[in-house]
N, C-alpha and C. Protein backbone atom coordinates (compact mmCIF):
# COMPACT_ATOMS: atom_id res chain seq x y z
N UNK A 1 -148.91 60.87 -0.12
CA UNK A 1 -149.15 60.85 -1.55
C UNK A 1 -148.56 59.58 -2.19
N UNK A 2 -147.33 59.52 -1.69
CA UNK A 2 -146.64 58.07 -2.37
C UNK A 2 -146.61 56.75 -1.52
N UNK A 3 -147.53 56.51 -1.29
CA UNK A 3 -148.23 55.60 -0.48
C UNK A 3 -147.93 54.06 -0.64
N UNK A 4 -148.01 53.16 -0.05
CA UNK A 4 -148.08 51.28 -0.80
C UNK A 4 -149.03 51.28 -1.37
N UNK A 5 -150.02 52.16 -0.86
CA UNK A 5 -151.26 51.21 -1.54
C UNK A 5 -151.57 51.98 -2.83
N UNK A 6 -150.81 53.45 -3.10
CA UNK A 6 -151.19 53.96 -4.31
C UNK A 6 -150.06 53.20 -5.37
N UNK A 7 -148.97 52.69 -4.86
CA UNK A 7 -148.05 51.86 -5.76
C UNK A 7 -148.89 50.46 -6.14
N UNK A 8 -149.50 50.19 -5.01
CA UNK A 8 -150.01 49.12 -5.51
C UNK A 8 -151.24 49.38 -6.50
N UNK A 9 -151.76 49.87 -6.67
CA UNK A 9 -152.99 50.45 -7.83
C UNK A 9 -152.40 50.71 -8.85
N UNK A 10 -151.42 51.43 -8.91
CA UNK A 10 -150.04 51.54 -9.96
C UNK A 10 -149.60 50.57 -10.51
N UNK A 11 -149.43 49.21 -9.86
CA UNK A 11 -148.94 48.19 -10.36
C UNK A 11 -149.86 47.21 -10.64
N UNK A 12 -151.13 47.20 -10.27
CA UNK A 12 -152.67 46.82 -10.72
C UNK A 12 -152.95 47.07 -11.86
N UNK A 13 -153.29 48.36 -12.50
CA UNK A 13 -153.47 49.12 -13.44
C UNK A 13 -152.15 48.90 -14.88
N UNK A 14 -151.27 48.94 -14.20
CA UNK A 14 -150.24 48.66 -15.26
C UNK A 14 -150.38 47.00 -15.89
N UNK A 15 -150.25 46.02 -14.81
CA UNK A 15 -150.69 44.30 -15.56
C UNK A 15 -151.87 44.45 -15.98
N UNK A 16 -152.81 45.98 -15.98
CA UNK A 16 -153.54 45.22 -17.34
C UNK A 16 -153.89 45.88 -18.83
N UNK A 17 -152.48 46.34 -18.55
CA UNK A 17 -151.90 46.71 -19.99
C UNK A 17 -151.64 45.01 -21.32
N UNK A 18 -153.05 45.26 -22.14
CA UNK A 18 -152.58 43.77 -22.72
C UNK A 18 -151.55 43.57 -23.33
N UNK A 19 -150.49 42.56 -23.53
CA UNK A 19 -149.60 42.25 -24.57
C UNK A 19 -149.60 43.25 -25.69
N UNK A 20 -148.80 43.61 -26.35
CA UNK A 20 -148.93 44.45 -27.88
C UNK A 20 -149.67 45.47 -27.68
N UNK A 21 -149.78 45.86 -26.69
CA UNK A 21 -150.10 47.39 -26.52
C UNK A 21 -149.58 48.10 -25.76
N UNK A 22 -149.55 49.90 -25.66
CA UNK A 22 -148.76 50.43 -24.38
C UNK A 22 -150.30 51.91 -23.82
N UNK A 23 -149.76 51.92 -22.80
CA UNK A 23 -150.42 53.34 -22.24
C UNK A 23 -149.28 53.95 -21.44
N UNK A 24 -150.34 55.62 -21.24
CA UNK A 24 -149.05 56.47 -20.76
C UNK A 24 -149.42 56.41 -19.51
N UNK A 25 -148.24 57.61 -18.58
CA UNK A 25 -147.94 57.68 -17.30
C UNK A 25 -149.26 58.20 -16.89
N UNK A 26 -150.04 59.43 -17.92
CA UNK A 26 -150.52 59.91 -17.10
C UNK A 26 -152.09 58.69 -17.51
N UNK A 27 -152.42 58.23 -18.23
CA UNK A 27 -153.31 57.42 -18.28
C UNK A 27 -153.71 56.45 -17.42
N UNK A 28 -152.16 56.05 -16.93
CA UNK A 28 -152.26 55.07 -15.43
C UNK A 28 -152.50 55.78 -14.27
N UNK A 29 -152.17 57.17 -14.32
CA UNK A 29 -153.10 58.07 -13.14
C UNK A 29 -154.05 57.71 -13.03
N UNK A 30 -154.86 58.01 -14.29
CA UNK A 30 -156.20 58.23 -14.15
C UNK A 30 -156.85 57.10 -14.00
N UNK A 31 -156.28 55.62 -14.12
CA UNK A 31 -156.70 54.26 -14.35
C UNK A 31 -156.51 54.29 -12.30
N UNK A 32 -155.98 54.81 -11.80
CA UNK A 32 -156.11 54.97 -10.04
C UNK A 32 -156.69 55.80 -9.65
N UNK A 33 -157.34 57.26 -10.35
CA UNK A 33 -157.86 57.18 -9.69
C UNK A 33 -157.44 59.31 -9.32
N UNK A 34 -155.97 59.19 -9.62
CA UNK A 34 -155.13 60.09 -9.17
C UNK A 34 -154.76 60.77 -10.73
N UNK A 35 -155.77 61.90 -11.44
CA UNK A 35 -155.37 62.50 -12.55
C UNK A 35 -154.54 63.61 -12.05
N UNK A 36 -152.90 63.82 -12.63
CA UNK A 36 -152.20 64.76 -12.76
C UNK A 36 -151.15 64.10 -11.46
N UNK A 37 -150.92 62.81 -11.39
CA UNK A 37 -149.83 61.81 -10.85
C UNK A 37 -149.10 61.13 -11.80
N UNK A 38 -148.67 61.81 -12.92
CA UNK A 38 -147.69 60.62 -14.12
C UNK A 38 -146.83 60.56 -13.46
N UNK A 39 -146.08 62.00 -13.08
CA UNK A 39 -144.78 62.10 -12.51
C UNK A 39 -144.37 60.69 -11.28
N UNK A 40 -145.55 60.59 -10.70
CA UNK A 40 -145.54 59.54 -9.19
C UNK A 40 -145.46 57.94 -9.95
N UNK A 41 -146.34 58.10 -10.86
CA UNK A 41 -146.58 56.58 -11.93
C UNK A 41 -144.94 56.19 -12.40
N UNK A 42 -144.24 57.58 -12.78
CA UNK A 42 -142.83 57.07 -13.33
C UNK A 42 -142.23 56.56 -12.09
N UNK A 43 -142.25 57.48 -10.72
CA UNK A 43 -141.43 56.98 -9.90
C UNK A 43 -142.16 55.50 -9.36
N UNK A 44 -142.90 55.45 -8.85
CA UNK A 44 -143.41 54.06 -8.97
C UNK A 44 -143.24 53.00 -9.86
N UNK A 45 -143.11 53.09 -11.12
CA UNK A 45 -142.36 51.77 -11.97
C UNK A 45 -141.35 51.99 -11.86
N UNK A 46 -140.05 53.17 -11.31
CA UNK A 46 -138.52 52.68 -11.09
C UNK A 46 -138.46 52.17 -11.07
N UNK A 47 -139.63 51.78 -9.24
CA UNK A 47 -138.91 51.29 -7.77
C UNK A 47 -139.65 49.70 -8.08
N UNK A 48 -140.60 49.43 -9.57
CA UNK A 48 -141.23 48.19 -9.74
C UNK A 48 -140.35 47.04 -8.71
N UNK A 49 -141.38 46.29 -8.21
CA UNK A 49 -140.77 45.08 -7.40
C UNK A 49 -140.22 44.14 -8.03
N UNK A 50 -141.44 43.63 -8.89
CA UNK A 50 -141.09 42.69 -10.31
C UNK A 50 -141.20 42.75 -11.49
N UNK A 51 -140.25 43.33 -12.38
CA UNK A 51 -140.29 43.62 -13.25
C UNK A 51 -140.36 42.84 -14.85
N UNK A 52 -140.26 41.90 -13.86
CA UNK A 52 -140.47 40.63 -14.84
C UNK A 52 -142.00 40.16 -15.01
N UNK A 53 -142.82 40.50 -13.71
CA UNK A 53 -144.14 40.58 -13.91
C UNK A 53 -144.95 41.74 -13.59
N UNK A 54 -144.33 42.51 -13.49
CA UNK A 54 -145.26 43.89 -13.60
C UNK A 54 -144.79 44.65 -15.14
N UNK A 55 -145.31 44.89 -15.80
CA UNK A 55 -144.37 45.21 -17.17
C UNK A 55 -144.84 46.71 -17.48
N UNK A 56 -143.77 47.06 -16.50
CA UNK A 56 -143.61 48.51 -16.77
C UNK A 56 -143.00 48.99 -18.33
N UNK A 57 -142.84 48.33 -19.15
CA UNK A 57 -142.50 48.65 -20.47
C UNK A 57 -142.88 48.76 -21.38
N UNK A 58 -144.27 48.52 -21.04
CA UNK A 58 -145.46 48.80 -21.85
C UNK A 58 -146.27 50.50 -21.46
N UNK A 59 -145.19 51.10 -20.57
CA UNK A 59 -145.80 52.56 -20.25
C UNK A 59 -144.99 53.64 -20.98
N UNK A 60 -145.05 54.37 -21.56
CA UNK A 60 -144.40 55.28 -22.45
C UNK A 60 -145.59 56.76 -22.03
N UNK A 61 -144.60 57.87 -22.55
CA UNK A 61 -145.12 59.20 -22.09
C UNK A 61 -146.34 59.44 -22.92
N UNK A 62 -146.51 60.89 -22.59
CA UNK A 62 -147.85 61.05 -23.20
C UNK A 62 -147.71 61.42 -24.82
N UNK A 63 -146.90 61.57 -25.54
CA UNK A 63 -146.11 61.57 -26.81
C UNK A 63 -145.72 59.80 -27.75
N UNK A 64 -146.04 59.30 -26.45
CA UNK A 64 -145.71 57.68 -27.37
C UNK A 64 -144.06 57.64 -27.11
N UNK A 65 -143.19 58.16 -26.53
CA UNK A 65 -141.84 58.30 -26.10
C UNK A 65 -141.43 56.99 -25.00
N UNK A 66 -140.20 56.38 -25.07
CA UNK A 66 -140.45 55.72 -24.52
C UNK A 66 -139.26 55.86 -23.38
N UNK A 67 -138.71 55.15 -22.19
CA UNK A 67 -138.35 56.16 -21.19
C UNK A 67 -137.14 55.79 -21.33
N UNK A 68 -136.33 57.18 -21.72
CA UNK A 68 -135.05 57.30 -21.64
C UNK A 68 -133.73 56.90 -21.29
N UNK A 69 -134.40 56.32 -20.08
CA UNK A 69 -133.51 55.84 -18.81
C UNK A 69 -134.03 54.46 -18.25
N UNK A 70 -134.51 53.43 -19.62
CA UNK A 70 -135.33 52.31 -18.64
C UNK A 70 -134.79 51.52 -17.86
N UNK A 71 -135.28 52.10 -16.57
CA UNK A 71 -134.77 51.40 -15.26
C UNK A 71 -134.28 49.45 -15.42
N UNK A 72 -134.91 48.58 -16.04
CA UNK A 72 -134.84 47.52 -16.26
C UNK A 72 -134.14 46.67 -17.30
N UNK A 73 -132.99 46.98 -17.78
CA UNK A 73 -131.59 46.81 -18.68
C UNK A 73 -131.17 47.47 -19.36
N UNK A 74 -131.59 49.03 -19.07
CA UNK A 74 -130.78 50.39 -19.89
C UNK A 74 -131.53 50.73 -21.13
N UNK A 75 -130.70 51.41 -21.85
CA UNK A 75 -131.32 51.64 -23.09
C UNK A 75 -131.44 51.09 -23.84
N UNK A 76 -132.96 50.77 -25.03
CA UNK A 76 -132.77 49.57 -25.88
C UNK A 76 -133.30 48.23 -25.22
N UNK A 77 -133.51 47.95 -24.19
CA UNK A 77 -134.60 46.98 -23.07
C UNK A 77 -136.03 47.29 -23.92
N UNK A 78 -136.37 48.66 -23.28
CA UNK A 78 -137.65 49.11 -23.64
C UNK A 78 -138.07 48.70 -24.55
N UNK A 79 -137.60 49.17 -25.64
CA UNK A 79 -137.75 48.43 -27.24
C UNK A 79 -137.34 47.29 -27.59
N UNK A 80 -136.82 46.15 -27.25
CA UNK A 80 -136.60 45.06 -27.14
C UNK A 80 -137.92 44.09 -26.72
N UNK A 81 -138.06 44.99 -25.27
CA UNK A 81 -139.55 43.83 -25.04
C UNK A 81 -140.90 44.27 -25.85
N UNK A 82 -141.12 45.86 -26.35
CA UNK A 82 -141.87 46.42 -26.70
C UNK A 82 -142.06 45.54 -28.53
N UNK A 83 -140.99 45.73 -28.64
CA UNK A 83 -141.01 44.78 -29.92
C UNK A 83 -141.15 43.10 -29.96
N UNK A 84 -140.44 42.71 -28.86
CA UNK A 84 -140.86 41.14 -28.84
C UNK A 84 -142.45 41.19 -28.73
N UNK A 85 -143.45 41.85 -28.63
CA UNK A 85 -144.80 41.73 -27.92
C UNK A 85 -145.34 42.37 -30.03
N UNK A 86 -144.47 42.72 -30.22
CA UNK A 86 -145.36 43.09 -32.04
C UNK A 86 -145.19 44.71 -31.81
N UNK A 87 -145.10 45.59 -31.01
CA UNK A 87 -145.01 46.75 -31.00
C UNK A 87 -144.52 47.57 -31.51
N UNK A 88 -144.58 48.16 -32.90
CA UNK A 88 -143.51 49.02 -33.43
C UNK A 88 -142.57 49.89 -32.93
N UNK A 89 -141.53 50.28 -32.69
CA UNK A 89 -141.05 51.93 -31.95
C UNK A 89 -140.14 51.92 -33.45
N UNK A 90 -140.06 53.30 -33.45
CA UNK A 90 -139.59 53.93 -34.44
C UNK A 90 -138.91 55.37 -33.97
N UNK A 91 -137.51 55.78 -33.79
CA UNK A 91 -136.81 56.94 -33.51
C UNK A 91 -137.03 56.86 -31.99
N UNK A 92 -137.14 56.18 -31.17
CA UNK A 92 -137.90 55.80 -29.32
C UNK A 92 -138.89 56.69 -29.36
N UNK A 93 -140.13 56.20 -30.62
CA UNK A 93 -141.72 56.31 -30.21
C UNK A 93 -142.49 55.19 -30.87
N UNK A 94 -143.45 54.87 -29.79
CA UNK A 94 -144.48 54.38 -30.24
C UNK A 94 -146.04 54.99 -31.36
N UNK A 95 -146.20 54.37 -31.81
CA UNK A 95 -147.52 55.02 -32.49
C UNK A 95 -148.46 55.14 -31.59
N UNK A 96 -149.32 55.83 -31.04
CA UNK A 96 -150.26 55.65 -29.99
C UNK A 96 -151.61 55.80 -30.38
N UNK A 97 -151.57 56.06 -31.69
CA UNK A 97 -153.18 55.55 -32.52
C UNK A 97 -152.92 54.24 -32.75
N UNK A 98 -152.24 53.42 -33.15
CA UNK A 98 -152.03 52.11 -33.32
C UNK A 98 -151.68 51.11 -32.25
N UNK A 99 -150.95 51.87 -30.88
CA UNK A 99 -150.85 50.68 -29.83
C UNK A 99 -151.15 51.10 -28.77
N UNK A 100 -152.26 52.56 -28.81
CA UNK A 100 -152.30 52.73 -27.17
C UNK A 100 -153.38 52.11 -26.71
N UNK A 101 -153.63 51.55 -25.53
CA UNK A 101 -154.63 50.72 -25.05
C UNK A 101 -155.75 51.97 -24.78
N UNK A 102 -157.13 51.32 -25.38
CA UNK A 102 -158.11 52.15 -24.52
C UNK A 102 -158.79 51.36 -24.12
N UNK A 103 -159.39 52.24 -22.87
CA UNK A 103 -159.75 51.66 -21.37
C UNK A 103 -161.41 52.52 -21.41
């Protein structure tokens, strides 16, 4: 199930999340392929290789929430890059009529 090559579709699917926008965990399921895998999508951007170019911080839950625990400089990262890109968060949510990507 947790495969390279399903991480790698994971990490496919996620770079093409454009700038100033976000999608959720389980949306990047379904962008592989694998609907009802968010849970696998989170663990897969933990373990991101490069996080500097895979931008797992543009993925937030299915609520517009953004992740609690972001693996990539703690809390407050998330919203840091989410906002350098124009992204509003407000209380750690995004608007997701206003920045979720549709595909």
């Amino acid at each position: 199930m947790e495969s390279k090559n399903l991480y790698d579709k994971i990490y496919k699917a996620v770079m093409s999340i454009p700038s100033g926008q976000v999608a959720t965990y389980g949306q990047i399921a379904v962008m592989t392929g694998n609907r009802g895998y968010a849970r696998v999508v989170g663990n897969a951007l933990h373990k991101n290789p490069a996080p500097g170019i895979i931008p797992c911080h543009r993925v937030v839950n299915a609520k517009g929430r953004l992740a609690p625990h972001f693996a990539f400089g703690g809390a407050g990262e998330q919203q840091r890059l989410l906002e350098a890109e124009g992204v509003e968060v407000l209380n750690g949510f995004v608007d997701l009529e206003k920045y979720q990507m549709r595909n």
